[in-house]
C-alpha atoms as a PDB file:
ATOM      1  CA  UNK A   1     -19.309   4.287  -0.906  1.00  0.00           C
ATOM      2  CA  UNK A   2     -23.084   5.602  -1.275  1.00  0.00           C
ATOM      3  CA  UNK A   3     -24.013   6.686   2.414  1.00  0.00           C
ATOM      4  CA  UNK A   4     -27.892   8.133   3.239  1.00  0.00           C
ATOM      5  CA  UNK A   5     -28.025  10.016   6.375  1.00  0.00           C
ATOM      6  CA  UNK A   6     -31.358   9.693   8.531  1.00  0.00           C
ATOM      7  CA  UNK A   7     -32.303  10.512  11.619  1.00  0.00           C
ATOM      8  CA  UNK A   8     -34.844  13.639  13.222  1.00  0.00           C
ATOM      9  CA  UNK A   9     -33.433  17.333  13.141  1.00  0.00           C
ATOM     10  CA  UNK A  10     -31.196  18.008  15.790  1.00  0.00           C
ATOM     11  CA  UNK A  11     -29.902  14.430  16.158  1.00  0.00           C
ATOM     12  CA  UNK A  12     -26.281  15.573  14.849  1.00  0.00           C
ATOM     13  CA  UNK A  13     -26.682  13.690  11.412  1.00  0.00           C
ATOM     14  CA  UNK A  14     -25.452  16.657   9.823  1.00  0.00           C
ATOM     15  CA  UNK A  15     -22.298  16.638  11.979  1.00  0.00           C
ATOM     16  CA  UNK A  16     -21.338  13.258  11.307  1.00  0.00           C
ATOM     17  CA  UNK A  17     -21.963  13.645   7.710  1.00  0.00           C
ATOM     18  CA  UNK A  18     -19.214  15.926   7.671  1.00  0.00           C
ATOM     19  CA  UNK A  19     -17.045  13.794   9.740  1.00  0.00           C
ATOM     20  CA  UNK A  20     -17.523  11.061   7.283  1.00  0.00           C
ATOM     21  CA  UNK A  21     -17.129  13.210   4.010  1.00  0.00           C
ATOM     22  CA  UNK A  22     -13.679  13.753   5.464  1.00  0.00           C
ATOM     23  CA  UNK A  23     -12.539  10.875   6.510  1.00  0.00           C
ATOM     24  CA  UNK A  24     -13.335   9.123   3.516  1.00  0.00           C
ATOM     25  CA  UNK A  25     -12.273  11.664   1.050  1.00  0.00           C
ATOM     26  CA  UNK A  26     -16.060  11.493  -0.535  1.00  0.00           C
ATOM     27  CA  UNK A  27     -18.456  15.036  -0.921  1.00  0.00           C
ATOM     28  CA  UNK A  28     -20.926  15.503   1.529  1.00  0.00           C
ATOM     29  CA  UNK A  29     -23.789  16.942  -0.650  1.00  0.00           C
ATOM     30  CA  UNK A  30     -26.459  18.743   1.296  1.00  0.00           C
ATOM     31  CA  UNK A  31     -29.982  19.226  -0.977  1.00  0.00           C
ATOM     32  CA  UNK A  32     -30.225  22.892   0.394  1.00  0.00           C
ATOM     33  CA  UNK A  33     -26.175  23.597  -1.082  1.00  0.00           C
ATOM     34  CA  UNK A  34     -27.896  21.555  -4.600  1.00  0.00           C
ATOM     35  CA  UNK A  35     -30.391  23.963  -4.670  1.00  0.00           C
ATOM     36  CA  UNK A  36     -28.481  27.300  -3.927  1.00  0.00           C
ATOM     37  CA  UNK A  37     -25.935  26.029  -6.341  1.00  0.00           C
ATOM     38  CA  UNK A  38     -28.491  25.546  -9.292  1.00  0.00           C
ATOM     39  CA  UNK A  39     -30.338  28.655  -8.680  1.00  0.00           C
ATOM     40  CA  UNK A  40     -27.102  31.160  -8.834  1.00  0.00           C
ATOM     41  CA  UNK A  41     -25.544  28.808 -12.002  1.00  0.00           C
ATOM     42  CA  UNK A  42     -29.183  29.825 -13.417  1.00  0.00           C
ATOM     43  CA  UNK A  43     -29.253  25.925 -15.174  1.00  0.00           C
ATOM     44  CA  UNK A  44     -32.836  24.739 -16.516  1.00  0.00           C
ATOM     45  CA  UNK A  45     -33.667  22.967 -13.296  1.00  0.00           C
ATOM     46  CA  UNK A  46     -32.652  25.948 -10.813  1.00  0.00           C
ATOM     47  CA  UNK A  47     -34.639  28.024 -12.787  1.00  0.00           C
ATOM     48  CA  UNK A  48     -37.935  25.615 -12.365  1.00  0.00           C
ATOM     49  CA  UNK A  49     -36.859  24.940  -8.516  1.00  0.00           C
ATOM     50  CA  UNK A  50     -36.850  28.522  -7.992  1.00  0.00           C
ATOM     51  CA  UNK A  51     -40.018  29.105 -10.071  1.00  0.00           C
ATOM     52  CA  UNK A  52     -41.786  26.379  -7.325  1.00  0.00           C
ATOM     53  CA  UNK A  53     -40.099  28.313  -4.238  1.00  0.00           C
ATOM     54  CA  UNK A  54     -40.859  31.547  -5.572  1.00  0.00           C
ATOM     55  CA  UNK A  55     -44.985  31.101  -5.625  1.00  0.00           C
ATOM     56  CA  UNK A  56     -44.513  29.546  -2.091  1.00  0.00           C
ATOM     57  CA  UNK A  57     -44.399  25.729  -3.372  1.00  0.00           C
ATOM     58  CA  UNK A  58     -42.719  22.420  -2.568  1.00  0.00           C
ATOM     59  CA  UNK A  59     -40.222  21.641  -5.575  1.00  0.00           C
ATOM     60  CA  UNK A  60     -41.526  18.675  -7.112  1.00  0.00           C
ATOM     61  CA  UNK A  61     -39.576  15.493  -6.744  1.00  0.00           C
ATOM     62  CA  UNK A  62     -38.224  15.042  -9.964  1.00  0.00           C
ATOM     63  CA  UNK A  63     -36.528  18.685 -10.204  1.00  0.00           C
ATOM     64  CA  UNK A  64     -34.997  17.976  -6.917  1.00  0.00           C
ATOM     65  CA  UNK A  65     -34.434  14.560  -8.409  1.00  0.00           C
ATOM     66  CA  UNK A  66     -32.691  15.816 -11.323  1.00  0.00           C
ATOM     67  CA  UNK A  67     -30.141  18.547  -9.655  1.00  0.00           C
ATOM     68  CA  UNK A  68     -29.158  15.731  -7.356  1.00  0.00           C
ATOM     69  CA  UNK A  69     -28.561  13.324 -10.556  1.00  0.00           C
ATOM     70  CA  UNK A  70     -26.564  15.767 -12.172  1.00  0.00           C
ATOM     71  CA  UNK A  71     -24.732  16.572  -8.578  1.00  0.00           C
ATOM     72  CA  UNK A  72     -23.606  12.636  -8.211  1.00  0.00           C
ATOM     73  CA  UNK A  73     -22.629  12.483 -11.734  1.00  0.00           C
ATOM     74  CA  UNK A  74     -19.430  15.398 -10.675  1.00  0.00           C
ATOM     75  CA  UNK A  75     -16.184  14.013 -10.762  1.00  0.00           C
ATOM     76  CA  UNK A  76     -15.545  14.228  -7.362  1.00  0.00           C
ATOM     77  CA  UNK A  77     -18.426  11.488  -6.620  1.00  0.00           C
ATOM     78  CA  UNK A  78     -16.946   8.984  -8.365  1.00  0.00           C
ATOM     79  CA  UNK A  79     -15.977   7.207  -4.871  1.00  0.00           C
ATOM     80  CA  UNK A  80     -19.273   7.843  -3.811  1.00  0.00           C
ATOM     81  CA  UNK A  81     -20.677  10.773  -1.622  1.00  0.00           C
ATOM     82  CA  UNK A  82     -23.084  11.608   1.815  1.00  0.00           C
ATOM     83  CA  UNK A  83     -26.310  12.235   1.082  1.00  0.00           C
ATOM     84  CA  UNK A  84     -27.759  15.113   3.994  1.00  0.00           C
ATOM     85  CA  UNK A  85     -31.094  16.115   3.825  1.00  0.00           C
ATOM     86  CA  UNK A  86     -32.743  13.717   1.140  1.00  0.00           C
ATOM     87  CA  UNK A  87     -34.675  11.415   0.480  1.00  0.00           C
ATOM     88  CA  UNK A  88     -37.391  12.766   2.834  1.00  0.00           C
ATOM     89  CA  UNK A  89     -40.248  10.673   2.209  1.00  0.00           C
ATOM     90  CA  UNK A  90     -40.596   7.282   0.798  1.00  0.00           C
ATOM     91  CA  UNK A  91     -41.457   8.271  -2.540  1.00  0.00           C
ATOM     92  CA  UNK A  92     -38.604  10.812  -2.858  1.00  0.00           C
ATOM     93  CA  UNK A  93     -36.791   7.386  -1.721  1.00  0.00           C
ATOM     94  CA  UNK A  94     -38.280   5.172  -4.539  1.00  0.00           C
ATOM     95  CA  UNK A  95     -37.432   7.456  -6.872  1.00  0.00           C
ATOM     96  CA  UNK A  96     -33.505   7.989  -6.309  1.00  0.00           C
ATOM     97  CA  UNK A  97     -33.725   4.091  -6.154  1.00  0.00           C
ATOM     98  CA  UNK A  98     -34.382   3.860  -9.222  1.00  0.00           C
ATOM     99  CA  UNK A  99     -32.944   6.577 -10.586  1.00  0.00           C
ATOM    100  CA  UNK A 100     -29.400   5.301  -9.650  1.00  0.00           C
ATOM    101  CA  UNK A 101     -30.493   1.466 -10.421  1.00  0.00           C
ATOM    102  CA  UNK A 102     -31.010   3.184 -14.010  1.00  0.00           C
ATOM    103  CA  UNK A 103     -27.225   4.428 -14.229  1.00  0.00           C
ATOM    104  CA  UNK A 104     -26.145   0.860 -12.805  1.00  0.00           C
ATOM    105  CA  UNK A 105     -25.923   2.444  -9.443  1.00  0.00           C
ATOM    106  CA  UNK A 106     -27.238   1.827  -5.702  1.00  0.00           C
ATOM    107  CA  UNK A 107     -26.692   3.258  -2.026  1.00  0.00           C
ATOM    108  CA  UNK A 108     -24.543   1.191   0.278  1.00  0.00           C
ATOM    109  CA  UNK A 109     -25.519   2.178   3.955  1.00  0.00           C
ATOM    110  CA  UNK A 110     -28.871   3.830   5.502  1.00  0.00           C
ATOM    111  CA  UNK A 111     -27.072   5.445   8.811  1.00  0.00           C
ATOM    112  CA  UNK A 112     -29.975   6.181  10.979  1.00  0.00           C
ATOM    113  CA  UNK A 113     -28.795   8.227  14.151  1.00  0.00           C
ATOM    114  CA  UNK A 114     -31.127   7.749  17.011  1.00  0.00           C
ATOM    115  CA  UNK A 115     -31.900  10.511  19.507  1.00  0.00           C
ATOM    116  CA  UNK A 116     -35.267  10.719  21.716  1.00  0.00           C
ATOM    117  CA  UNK A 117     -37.596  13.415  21.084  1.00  0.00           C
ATOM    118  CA  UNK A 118     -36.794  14.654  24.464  1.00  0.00           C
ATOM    119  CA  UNK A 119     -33.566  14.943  24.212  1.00  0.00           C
ATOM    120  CA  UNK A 120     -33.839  16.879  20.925  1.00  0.00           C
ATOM    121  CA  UNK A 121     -35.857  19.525  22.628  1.00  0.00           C
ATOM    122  CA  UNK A 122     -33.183  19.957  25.111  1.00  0.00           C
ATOM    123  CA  UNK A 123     -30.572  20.063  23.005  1.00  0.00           C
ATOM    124  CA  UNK A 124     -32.089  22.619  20.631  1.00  0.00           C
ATOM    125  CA  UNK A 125     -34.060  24.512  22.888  1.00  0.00           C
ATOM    126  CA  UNK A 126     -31.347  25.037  25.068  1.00  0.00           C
ATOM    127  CA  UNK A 127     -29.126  26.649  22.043  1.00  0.00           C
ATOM    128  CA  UNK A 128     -28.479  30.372  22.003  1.00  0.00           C
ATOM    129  CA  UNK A 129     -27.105  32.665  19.285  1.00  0.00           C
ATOM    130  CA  UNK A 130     -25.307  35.999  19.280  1.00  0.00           C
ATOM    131  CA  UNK A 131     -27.425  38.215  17.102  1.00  0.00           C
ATOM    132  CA  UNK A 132     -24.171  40.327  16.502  1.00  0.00           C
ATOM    133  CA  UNK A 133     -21.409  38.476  16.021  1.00  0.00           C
ATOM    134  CA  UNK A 134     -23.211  34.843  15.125  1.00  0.00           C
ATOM    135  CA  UNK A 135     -21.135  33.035  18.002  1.00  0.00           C
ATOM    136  CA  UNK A 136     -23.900  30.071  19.490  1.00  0.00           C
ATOM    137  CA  UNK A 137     -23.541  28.549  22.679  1.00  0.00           C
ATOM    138  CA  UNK A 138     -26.022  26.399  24.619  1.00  0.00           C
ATOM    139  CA  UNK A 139     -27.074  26.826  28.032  1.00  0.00           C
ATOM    140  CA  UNK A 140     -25.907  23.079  29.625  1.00  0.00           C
ATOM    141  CA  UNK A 141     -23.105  22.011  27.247  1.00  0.00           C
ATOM    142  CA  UNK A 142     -21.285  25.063  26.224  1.00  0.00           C
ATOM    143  CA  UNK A 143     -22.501  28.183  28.372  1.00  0.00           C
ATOM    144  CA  UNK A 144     -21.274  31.813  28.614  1.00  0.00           C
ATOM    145  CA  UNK A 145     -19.223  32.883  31.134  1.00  0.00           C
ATOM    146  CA  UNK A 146     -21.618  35.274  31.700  1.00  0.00           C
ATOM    147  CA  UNK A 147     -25.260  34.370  32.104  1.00  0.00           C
ATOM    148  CA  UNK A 148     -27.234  35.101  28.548  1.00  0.00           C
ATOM    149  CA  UNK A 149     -23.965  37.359  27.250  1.00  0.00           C
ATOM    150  CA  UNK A 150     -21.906  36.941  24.332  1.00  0.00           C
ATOM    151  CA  UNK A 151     -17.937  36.208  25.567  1.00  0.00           C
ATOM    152  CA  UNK A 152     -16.959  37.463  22.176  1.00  0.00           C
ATOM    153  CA  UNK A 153     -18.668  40.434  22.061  1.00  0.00           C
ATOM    154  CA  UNK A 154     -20.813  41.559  25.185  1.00  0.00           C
ATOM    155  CA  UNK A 155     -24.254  41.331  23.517  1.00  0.00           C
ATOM    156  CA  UNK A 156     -27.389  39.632  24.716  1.00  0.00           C
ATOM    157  CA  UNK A 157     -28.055  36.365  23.629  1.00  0.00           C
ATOM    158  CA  UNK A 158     -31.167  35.189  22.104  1.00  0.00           C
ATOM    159  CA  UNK A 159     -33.275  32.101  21.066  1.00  0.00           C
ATOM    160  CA  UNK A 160     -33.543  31.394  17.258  1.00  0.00           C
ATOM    161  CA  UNK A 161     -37.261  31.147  16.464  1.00  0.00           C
ATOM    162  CA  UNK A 162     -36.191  27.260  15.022  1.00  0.00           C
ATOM    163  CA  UNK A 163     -34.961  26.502  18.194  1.00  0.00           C
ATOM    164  CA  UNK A 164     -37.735  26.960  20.592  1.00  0.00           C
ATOM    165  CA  UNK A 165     -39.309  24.137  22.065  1.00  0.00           C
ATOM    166  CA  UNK A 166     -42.377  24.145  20.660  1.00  0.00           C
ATOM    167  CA  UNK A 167     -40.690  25.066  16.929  1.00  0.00           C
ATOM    168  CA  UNK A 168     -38.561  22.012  17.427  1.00  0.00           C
ATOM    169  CA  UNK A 169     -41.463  19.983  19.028  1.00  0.00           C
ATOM    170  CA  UNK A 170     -43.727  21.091  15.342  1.00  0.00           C
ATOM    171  CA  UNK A 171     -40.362  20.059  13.301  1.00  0.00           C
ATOM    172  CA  UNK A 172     -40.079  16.986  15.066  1.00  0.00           C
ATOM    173  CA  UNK A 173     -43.868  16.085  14.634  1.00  0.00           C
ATOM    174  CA  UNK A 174     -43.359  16.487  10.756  1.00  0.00           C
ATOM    175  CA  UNK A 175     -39.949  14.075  10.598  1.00  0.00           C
ATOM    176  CA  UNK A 176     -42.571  11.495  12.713  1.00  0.00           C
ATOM    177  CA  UNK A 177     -44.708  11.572   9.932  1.00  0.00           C
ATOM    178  CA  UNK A 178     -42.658  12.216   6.718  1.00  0.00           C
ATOM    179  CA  UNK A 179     -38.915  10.851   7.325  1.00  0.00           C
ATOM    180  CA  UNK A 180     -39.389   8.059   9.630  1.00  0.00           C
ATOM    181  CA  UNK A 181     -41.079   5.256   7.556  1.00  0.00           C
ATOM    182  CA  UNK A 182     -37.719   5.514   5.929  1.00  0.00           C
ATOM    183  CA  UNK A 183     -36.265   3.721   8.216  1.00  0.00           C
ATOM    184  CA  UNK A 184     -38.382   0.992   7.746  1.00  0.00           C
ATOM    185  CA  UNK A 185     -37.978   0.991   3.842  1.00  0.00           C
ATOM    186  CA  UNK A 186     -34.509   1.081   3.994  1.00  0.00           C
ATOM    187  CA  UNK A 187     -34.195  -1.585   6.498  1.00  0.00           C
ATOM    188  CA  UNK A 188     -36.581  -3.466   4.077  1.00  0.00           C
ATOM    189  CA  UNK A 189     -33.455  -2.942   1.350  1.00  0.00           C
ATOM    190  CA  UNK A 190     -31.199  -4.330   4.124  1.00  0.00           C
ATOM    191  CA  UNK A 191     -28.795  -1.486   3.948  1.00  0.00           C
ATOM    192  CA  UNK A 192     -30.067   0.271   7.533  1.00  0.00           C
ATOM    193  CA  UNK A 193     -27.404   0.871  10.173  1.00  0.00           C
ATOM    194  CA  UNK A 194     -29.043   2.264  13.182  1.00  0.00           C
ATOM    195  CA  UNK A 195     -26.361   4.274  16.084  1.00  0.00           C
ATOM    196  CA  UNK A 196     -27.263   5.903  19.748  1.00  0.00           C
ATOM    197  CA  UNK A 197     -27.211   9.389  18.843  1.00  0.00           C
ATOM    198  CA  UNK A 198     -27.200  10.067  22.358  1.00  0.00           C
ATOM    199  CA  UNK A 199     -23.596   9.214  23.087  1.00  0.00           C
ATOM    200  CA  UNK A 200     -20.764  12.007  22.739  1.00  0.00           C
ATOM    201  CA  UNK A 201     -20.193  12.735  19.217  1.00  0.00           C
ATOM    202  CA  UNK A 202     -16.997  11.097  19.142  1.00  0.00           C
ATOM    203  CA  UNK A 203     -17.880   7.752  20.400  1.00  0.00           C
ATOM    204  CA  UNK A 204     -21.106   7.845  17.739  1.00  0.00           C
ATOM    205  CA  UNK A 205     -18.548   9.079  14.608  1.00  0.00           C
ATOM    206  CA  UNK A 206     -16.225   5.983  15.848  1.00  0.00           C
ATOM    207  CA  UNK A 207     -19.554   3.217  15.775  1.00  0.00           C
ATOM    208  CA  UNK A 208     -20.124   4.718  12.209  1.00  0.00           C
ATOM    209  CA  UNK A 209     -16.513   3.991  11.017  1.00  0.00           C
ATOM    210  CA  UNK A 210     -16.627   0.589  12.740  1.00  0.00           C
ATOM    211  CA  UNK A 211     -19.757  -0.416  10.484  1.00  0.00           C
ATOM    212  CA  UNK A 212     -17.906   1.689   7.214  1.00  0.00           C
ATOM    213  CA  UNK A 213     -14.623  -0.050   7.955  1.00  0.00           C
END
């Protein structure tokens, strides 16, 4: 089972990726892990993404292409896998189409978890982080017991600078633009499965399995 997840930053596709990969028994392969990977290995195409991110520069599609090829092609995919964080835009999408129709290969399910902009903001913009200890809480769903102070370990909280509102709103603004025709391309390929992101996390992981059987 080939699985894309889609949906805007901070809509929890990450989470259910996870919750997926398990269930399932199948990796859940993030491109950022790909490229870490690659670059400490020191293979060819680690060494050409990192010349790219060195200089300041996108990695071209078909080195990000390639370490994902070679990723998929691991044992341990060979019941299929998550993809998290890629394809991005619709070429990076026409390319790992038919880069896995070369190998005989094609993605099952497009899972597109929907959450308003709005609530995005909130949800991330209400997140705070202990800059001492790394515990997170968020001011509505899972606040301190005292007011802006760590419960682990007495320090002040703070605000990543990704997770102010107008960071989140700029983030946002780019998925809008880059990631979202996605979902009309893979709709077009009649493998899109759209879910309310805004329900609790549970009830969204159990639509998802009802739809994966």
């Amino acid at each position: 089972m080939k699985i894309i997840m889609l949906g805007a930053p901070g809509a929890g596709k990450g989470t259910q990726a996870i919750k997926i990969a398990d269930k399932y028994g199948i990796p859940h392969i993030s491109t950022g892990d790909i490229f870490r990977q690659n670059i400490k290995s020191g293979t060819e195409l680690g060494k050409k993404a990192k010349s790219y991110m060195d200089r300041g520069e996108l990695v071209p599609d078909d080195v990000t292409i390639g370490m994902l090829l070679d990723r998929i092609s691991e044992p341990d995919c060979a019941a299929g896998y998550v993809l998290d964080g890629f394809p991005r835009t619709i070429p990076q999408a026409e390319s790992l189409t038919r880069a896995l129709e070369e190998r005989g290969e094609k993605v099952d399910y497009a899972l597109d978890i929907e959450v308003p902009d709005a609530n995005i903001v909130e949800r991330m913009s209400g997140r705070r982080a202990c800059p001492k200890c790394g515990n997170t809480y968020h001011v509505v769903y899972a606040a301190p017991v005292m007011e802006n102070i760590c419960d682990r370990c007495g320090a002040e909280l703070m605000i990543r600078a990704d997770d102010k509102p107008e960071t989140v709103q700029e983030r946002l603004d780019v998925y809008h633009r880059q990631t979202e025709p996605l979902i009309r391309y893979y709709r077009g390929e009649n493998i899109l499965r759209e879910f309310d992101g805004t329900q609790e996390l549970e009830k969204v992981f159990q639509d998802i399995v009802e739809v994966l059987g």
